[in-house]
PDB file of N, CA and C in Angstrom:
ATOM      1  N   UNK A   1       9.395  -4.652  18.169  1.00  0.00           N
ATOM      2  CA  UNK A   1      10.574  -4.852  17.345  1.00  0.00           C
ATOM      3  C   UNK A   1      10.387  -6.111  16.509  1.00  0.00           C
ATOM      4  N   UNK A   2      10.342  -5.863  15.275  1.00  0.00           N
ATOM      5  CA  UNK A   2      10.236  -7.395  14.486  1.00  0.00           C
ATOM      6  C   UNK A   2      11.615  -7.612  13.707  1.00  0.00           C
ATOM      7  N   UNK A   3      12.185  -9.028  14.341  1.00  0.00           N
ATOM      8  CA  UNK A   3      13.378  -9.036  13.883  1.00  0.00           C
ATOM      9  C   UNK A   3      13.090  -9.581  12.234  1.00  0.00           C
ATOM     10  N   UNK A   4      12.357 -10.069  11.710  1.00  0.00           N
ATOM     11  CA  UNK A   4      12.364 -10.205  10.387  1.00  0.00           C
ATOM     12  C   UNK A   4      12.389  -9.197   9.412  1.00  0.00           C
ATOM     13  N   UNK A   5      12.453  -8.397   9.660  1.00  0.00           N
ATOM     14  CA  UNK A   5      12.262  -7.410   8.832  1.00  0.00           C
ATOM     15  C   UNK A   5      13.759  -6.795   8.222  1.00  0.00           C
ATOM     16  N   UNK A   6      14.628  -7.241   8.904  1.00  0.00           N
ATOM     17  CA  UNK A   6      16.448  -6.904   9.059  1.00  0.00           C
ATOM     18  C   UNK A   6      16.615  -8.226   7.299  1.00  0.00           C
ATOM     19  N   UNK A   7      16.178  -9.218   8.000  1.00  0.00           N
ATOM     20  CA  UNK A   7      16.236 -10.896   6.574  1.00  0.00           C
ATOM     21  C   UNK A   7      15.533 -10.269   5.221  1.00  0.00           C
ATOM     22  N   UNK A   8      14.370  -9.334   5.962  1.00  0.00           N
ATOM     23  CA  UNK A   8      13.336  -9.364   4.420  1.00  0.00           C
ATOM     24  C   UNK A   8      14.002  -7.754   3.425  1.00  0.00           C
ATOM     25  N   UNK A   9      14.781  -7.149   4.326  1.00  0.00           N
ATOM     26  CA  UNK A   9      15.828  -6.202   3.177  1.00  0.00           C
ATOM     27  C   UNK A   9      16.638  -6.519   2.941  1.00  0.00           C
ATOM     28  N   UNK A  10      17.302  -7.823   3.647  1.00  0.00           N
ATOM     29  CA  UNK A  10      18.575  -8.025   3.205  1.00  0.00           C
ATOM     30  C   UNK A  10      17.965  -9.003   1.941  1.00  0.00           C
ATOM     31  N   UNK A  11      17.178  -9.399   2.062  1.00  0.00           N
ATOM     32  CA  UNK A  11      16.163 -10.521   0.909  1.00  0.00           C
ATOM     33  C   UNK A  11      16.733  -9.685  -0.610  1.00  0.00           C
ATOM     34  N   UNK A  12      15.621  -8.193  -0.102  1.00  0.00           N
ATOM     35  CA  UNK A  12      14.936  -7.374  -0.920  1.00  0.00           C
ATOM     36  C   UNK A  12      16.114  -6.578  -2.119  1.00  0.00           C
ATOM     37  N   UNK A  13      17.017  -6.411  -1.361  1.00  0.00           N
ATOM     38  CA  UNK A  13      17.766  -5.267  -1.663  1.00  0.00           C
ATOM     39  C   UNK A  13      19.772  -5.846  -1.929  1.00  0.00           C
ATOM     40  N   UNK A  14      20.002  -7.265  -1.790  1.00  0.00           N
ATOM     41  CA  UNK A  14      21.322  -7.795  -2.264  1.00  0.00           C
ATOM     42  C   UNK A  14      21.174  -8.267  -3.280  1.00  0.00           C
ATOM     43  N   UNK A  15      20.895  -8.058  -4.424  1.00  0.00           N
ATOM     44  CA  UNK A  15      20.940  -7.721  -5.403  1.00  0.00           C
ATOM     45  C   UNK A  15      21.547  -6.661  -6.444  1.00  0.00           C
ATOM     46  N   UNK A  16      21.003  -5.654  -5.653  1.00  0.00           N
ATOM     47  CA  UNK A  16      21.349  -4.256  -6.182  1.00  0.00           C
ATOM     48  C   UNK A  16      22.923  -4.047  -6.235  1.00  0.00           C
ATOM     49  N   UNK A  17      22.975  -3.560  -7.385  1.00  0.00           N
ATOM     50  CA  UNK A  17      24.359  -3.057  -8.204  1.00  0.00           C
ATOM     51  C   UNK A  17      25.018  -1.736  -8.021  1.00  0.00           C
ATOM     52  N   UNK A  18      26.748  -1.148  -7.624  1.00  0.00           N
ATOM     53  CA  UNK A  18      26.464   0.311  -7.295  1.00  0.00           C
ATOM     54  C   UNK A  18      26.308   1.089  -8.371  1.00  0.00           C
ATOM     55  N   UNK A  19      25.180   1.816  -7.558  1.00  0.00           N
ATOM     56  CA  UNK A  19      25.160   3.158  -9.157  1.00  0.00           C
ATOM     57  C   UNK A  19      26.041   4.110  -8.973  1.00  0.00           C
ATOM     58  N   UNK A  20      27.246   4.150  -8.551  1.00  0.00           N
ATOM     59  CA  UNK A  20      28.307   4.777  -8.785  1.00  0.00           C
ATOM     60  C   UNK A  20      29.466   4.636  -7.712  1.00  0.00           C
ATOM     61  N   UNK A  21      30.107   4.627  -8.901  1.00  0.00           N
ATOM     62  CA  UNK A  21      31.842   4.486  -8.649  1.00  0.00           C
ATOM     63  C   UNK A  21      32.391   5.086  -7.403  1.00  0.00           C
ATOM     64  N   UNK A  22      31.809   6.670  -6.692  1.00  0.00           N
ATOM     65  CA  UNK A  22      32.443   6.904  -5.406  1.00  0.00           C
ATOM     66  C   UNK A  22      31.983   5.879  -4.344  1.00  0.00           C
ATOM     67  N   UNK A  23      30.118   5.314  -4.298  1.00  0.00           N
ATOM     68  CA  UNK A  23      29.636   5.249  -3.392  1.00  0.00           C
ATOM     69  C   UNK A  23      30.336   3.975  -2.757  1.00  0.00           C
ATOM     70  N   UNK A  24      31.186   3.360  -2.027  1.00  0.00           N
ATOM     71  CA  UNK A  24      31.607   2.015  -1.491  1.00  0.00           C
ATOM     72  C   UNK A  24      30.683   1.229  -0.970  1.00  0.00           C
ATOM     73  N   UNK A  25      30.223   1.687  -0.354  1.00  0.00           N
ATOM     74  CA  UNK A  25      29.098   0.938   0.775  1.00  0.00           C
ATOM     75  C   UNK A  25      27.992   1.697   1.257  1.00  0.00           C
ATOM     76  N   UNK A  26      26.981   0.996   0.854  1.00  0.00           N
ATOM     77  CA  UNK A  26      25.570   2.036   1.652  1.00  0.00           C
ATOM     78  C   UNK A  26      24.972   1.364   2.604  1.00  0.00           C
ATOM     79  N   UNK A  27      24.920   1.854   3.935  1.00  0.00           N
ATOM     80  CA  UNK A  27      24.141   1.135   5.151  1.00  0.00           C
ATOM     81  C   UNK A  27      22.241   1.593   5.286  1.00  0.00           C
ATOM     82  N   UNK A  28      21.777   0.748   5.396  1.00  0.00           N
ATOM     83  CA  UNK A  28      20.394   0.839   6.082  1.00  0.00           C
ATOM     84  C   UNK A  28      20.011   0.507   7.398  1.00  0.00           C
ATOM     85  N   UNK A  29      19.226   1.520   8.366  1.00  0.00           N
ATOM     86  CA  UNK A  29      19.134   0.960   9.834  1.00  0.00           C
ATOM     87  C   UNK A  29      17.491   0.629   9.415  1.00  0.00           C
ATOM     88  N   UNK A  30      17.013  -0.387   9.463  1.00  0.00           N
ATOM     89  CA  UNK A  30      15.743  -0.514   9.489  1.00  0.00           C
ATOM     90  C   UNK A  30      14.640  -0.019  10.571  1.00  0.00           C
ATOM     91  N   UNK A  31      13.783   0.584  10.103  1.00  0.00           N
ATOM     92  CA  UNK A  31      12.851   0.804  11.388  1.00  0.00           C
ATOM     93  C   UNK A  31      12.010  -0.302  11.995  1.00  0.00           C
ATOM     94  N   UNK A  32      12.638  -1.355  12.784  1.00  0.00           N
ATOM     95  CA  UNK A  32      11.828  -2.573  13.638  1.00  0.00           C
ATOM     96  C   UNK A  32      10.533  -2.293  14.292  1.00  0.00           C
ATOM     97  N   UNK A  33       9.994  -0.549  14.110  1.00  0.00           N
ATOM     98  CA  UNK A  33       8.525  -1.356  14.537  1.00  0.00           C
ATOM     99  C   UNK A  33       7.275  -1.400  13.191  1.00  0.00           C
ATOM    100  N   UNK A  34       7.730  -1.771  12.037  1.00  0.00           N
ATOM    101  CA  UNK A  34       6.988  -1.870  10.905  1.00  0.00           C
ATOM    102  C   UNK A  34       7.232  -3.733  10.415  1.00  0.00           C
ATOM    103  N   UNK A  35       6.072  -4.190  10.053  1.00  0.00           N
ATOM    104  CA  UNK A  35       5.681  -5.579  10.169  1.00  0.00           C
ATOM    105  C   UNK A  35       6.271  -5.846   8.198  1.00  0.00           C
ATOM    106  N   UNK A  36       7.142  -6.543   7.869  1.00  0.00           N
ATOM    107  CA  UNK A  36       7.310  -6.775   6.611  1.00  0.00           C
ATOM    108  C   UNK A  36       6.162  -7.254   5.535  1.00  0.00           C
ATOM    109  N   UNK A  37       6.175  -6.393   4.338  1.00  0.00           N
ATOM    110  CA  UNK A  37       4.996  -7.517   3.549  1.00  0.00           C
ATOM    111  C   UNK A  37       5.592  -7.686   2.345  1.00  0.00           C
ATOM    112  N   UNK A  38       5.586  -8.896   1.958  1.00  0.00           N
ATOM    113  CA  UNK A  38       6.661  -9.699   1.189  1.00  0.00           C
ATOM    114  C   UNK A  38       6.043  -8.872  -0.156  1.00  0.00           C
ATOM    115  N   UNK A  39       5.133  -8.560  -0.543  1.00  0.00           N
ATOM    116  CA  UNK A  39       4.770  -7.938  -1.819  1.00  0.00           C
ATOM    117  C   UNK A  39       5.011  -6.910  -2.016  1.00  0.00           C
ATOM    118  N   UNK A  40       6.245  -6.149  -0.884  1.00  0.00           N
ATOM    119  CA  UNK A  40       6.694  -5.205  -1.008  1.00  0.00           C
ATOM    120  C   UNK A  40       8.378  -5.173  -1.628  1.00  0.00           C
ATOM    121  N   UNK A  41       8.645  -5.978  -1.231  1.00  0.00           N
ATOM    122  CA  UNK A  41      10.477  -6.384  -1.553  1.00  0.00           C
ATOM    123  C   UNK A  41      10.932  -5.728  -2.998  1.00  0.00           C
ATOM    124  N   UNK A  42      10.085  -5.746  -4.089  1.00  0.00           N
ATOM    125  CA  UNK A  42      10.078  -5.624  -5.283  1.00  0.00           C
ATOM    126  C   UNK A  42      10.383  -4.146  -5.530  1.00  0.00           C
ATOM    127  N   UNK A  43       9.071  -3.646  -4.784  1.00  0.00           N
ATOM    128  CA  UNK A  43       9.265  -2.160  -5.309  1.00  0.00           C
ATOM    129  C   UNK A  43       9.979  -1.469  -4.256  1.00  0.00           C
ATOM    130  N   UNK A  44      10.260  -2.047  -3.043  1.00  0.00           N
ATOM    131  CA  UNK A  44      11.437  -1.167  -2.116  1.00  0.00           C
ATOM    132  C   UNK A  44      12.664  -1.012  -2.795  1.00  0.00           C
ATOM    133  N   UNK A  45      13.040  -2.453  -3.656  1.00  0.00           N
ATOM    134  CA  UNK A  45      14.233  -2.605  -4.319  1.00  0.00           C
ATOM    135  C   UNK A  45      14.225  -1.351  -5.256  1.00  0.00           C
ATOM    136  N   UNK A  46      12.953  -0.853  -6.092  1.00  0.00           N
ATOM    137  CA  UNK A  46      13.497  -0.518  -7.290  1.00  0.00           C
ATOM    138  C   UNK A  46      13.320   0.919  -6.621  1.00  0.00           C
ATOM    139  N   UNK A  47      12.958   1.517  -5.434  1.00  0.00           N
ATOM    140  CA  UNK A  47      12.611   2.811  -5.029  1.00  0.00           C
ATOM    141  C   UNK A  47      14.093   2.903  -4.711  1.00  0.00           C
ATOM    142  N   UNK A  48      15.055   2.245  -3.767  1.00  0.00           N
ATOM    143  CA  UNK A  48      16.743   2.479  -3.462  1.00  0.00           C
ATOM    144  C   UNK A  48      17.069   2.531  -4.468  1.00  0.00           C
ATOM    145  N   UNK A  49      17.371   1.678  -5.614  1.00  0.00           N
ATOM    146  CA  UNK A  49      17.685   2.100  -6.895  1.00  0.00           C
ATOM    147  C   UNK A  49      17.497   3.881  -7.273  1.00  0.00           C
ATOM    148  N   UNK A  50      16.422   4.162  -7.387  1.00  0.00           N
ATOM    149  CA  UNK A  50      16.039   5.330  -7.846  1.00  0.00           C
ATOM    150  C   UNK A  50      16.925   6.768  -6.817  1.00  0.00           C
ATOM    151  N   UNK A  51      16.070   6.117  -5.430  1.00  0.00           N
ATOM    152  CA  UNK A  51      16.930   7.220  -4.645  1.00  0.00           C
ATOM    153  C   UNK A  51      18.513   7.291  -4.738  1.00  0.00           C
ATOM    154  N   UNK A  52      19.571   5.952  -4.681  1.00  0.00           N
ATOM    155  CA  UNK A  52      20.807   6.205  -5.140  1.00  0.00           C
ATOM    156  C   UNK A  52      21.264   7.038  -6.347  1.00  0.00           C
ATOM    157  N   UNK A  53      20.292   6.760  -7.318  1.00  0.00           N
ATOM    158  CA  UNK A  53      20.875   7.430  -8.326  1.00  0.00           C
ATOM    159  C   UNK A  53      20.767   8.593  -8.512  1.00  0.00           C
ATOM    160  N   UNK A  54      19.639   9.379  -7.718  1.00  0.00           N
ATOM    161  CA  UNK A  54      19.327  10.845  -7.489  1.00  0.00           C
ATOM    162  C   UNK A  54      20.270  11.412  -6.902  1.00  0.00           C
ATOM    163  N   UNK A  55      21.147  10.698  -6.243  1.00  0.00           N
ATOM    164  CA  UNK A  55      21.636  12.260  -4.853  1.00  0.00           C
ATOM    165  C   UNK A  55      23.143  12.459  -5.676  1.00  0.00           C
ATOM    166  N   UNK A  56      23.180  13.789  -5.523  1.00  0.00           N
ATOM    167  CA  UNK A  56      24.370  14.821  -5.541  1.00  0.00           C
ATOM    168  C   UNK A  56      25.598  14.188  -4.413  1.00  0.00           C
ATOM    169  N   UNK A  57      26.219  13.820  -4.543  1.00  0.00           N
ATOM    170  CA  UNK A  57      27.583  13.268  -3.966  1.00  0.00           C
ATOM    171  C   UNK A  57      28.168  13.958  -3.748  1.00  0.00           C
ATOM    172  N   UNK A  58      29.204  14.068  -2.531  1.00  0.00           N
ATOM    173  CA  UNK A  58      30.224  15.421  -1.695  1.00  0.00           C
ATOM    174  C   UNK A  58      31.138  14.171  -1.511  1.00  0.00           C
ATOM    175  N   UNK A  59      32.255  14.201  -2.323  1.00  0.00           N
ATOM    176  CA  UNK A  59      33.057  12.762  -2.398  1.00  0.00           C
ATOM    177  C   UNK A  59      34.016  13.465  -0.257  1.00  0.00           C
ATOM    178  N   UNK A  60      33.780  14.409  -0.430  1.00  0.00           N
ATOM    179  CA  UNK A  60      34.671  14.857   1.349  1.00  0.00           C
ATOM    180  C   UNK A  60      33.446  14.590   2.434  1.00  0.00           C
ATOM    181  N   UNK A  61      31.580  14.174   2.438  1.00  0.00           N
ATOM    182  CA  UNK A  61      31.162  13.698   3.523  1.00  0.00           C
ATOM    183  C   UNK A  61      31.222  11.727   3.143  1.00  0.00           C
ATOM    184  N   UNK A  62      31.265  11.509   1.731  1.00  0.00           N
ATOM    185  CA  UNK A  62      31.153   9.917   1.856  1.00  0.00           C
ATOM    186  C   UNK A  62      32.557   9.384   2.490  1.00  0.00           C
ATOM    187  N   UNK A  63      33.646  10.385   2.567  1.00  0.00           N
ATOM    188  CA  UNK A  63      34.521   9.654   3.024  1.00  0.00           C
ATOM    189  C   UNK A  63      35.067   9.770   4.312  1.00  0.00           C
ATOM    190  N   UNK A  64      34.118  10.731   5.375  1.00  0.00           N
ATOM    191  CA  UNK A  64      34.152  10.859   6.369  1.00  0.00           C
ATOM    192  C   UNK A  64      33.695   9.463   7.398  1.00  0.00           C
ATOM    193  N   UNK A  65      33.734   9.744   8.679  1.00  0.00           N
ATOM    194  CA  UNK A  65      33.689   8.922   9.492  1.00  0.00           C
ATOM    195  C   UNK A  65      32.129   8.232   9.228  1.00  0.00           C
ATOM    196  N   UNK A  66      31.614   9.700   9.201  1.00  0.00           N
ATOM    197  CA  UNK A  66      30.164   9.586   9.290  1.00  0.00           C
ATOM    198  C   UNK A  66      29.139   9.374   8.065  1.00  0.00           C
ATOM    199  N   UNK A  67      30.207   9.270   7.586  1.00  0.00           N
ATOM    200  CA  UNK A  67      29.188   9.030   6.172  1.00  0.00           C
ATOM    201  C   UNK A  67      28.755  10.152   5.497  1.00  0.00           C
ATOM    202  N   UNK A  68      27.978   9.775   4.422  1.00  0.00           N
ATOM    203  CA  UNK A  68      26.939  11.090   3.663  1.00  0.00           C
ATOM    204  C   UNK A  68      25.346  10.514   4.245  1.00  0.00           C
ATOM    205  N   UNK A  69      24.734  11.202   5.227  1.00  0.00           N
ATOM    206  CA  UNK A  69      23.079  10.924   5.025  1.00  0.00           C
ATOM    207  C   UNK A  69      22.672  10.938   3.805  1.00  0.00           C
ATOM    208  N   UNK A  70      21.320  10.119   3.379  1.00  0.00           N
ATOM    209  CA  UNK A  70      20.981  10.448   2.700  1.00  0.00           C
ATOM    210  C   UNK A  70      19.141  10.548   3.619  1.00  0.00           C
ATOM    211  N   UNK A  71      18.606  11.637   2.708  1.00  0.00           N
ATOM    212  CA  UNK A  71      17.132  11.987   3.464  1.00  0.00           C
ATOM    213  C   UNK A  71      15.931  11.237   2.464  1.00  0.00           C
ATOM    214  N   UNK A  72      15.530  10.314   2.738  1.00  0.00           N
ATOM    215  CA  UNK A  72      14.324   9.568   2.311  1.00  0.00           C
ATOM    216  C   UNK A  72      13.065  10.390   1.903  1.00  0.00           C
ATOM    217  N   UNK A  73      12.883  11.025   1.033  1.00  0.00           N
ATOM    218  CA  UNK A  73      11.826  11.786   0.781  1.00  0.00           C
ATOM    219  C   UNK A  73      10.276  11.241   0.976  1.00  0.00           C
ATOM    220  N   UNK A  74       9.108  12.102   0.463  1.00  0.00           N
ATOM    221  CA  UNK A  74       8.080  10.778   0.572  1.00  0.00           C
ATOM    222  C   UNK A  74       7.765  10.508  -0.655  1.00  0.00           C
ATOM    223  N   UNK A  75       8.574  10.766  -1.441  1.00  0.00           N
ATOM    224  CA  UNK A  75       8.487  10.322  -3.193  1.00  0.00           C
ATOM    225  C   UNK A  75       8.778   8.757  -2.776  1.00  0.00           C
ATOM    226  N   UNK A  76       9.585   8.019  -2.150  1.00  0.00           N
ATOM    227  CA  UNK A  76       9.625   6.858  -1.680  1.00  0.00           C
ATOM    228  C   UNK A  76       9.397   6.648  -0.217  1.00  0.00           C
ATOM    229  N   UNK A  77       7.687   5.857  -0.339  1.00  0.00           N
ATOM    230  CA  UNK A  77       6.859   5.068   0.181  1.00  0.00           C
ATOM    231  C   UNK A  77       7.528   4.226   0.988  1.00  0.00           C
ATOM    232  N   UNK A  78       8.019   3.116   0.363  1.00  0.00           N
ATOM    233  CA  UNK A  78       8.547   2.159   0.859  1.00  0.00           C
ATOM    234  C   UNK A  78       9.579   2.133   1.949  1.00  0.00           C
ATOM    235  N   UNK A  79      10.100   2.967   1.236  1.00  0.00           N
ATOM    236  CA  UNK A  79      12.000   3.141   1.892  1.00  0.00           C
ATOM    237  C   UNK A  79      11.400   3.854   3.415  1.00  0.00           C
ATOM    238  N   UNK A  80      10.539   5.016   3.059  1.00  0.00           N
ATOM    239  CA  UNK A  80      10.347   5.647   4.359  1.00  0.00           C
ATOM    240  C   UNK A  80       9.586   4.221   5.606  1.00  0.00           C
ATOM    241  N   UNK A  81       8.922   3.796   5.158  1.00  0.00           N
ATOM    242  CA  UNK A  81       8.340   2.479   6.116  1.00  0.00           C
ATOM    243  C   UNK A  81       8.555   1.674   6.545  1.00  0.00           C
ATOM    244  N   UNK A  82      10.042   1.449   5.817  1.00  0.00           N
ATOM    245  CA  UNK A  82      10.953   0.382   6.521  1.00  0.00           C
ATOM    246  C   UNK A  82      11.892   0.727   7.083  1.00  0.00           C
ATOM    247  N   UNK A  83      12.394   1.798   6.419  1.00  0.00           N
ATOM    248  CA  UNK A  83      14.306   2.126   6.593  1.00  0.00           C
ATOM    249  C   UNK A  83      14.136   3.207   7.104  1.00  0.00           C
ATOM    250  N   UNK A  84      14.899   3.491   8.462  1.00  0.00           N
ATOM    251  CA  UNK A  84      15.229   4.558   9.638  1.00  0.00           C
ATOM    252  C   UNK A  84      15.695   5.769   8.817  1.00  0.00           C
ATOM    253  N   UNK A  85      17.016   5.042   8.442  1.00  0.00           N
ATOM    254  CA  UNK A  85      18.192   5.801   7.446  1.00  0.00           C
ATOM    255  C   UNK A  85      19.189   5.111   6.776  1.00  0.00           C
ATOM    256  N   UNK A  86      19.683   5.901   5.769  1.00  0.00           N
ATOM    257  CA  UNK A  86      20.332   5.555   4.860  1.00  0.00           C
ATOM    258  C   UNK A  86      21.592   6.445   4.732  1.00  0.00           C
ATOM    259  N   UNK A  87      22.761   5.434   4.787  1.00  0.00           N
ATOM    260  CA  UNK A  87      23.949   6.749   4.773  1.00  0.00           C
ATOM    261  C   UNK A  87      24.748   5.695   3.918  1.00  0.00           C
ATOM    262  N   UNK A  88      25.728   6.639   3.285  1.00  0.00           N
ATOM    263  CA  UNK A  88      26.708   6.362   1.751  1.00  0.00           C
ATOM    264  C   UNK A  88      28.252   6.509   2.175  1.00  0.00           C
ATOM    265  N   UNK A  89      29.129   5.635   1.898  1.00  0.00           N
ATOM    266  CA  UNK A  89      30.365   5.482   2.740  1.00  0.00           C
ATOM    267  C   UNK A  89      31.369   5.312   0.979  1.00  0.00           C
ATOM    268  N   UNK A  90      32.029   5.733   1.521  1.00  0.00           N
ATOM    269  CA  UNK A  90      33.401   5.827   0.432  1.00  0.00           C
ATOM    270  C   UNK A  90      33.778   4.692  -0.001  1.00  0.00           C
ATOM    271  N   UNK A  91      34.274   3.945   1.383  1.00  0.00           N
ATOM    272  CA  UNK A  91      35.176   3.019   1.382  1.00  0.00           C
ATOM    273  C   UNK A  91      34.363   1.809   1.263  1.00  0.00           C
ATOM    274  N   UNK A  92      35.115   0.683   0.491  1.00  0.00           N
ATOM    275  CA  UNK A  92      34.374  -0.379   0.838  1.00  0.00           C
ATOM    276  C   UNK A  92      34.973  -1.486   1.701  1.00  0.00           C
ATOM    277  N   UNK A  93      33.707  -2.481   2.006  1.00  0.00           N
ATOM    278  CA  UNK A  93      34.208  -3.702   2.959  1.00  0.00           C
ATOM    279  C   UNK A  93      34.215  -5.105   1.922  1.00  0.00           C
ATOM    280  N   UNK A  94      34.227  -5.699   3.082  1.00  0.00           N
ATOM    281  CA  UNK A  94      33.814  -7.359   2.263  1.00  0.00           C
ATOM    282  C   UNK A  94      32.588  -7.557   2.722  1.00  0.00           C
ATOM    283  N   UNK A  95      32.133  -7.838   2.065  1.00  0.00           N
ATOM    284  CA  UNK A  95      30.045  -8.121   1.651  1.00  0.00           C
ATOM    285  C   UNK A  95      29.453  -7.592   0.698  1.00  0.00           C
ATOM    286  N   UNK A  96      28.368  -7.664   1.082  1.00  0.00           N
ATOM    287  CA  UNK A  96      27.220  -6.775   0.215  1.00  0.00           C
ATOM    288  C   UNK A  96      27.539  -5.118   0.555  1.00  0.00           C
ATOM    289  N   UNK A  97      27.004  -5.125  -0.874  1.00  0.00           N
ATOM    290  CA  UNK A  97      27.429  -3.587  -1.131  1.00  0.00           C
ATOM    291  C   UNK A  97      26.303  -2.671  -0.187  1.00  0.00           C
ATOM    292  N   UNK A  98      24.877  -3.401  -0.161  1.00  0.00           N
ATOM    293  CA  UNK A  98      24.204  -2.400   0.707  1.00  0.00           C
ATOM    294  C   UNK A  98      23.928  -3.400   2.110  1.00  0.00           C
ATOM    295  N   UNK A  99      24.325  -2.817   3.581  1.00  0.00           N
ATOM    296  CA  UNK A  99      25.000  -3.649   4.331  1.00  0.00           C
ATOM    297  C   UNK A  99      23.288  -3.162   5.123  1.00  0.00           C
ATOM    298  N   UNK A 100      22.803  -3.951   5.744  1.00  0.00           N
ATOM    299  CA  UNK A 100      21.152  -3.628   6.693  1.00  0.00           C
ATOM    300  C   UNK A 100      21.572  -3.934   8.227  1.00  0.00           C
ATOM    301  N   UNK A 101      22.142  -2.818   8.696  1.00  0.00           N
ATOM    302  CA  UNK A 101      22.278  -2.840  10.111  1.00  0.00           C
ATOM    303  C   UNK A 101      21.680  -2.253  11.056  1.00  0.00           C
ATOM    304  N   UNK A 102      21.620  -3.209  12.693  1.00  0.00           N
ATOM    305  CA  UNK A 102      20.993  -2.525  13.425  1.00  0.00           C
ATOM    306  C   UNK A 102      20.875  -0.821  13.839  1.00  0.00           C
ATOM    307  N   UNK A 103      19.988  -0.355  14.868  1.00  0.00           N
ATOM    308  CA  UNK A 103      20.065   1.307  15.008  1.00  0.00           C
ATOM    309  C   UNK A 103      21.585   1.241  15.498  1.00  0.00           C
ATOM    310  N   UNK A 104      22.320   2.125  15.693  1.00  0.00           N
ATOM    311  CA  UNK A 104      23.207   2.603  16.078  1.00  0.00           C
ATOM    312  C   UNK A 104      24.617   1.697  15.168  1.00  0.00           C
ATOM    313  N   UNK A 105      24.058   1.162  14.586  1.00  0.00           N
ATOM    314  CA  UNK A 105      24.986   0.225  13.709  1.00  0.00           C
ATOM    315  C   UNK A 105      25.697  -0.994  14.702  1.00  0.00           C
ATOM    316  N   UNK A 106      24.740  -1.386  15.693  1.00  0.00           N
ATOM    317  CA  UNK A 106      25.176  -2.456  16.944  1.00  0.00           C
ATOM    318  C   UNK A 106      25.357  -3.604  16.187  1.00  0.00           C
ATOM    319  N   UNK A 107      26.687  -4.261  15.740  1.00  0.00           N
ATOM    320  CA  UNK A 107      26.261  -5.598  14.749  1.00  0.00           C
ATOM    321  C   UNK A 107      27.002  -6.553  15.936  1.00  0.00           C
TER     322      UNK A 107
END
C-alpha cells in the first residue's frame, strides 16, 4: 500500500474544472499497490479531463446514492494504473470538485 500516491492525485488532478453542469462531485479510489511517478501527474490530469468529457450522463444514476460508475477504458493508461474507480455524483460538497478517497470511501 503506498500512501503517497492518495497526495500525488490529489497533486495531479485539483485543478481540474467541471466539464459539466450535472456532474457535482467526482470521487477517485486510488489503487495503493502502484508506486507514483511524478512525470506522470500531467498526463493523468489531461486523460480525466478527456474521460469526463466522454461519458453519456443518466442525470437518475448521478443522483443516486451510488453514484454513476464510470469504466476506465484502456484508451487511458494512466487512469487505469492508478485509479481503482471513478464514480460521478450529482450533488455537490465543500472541496474539491474531484474528491481522491480511500477503497470503500473510508475517510
Amino acid at each position: 500500500m503506498n500512501p503517497d500516491l492518495e497526495f500525488f492525485l490529489e497533486d495531479a488532478l485539483r485543478s481540474i474544472q467541471p466539464t459539466s453542469n450535472q456532474i457535482g462531485r467526482v470521487v477517485v479510489e486510488p489503487d495503493y499497490d502502484v508506486a507514483p511517478e511524478p512525470g506522470d501527474a500531467a498526463a493523468a490530469h489531461d486523460e480525466l479531463i478527456q474521460l469526463l468529457k466522454a461519458q453519456t450522463l443518466d442525470s437518475a444514476r448521478l443522483a443516486s446514492h451510488d453514484g454513476l460508475g464510470v469504466r476506465i477504458t484502456d484508451e487511458y493508461s494512466l487512469l487505469k494504473k492508478y485509479i481503482r474507480r471513478i464514480t460521478l455524483y450529482a450533488d455537490r460538497v465543500e472541496g474539491e470538485w474531484i474528491e481522491v478517497a480511500p477503497p470503500g470511501n473510508w475517510i
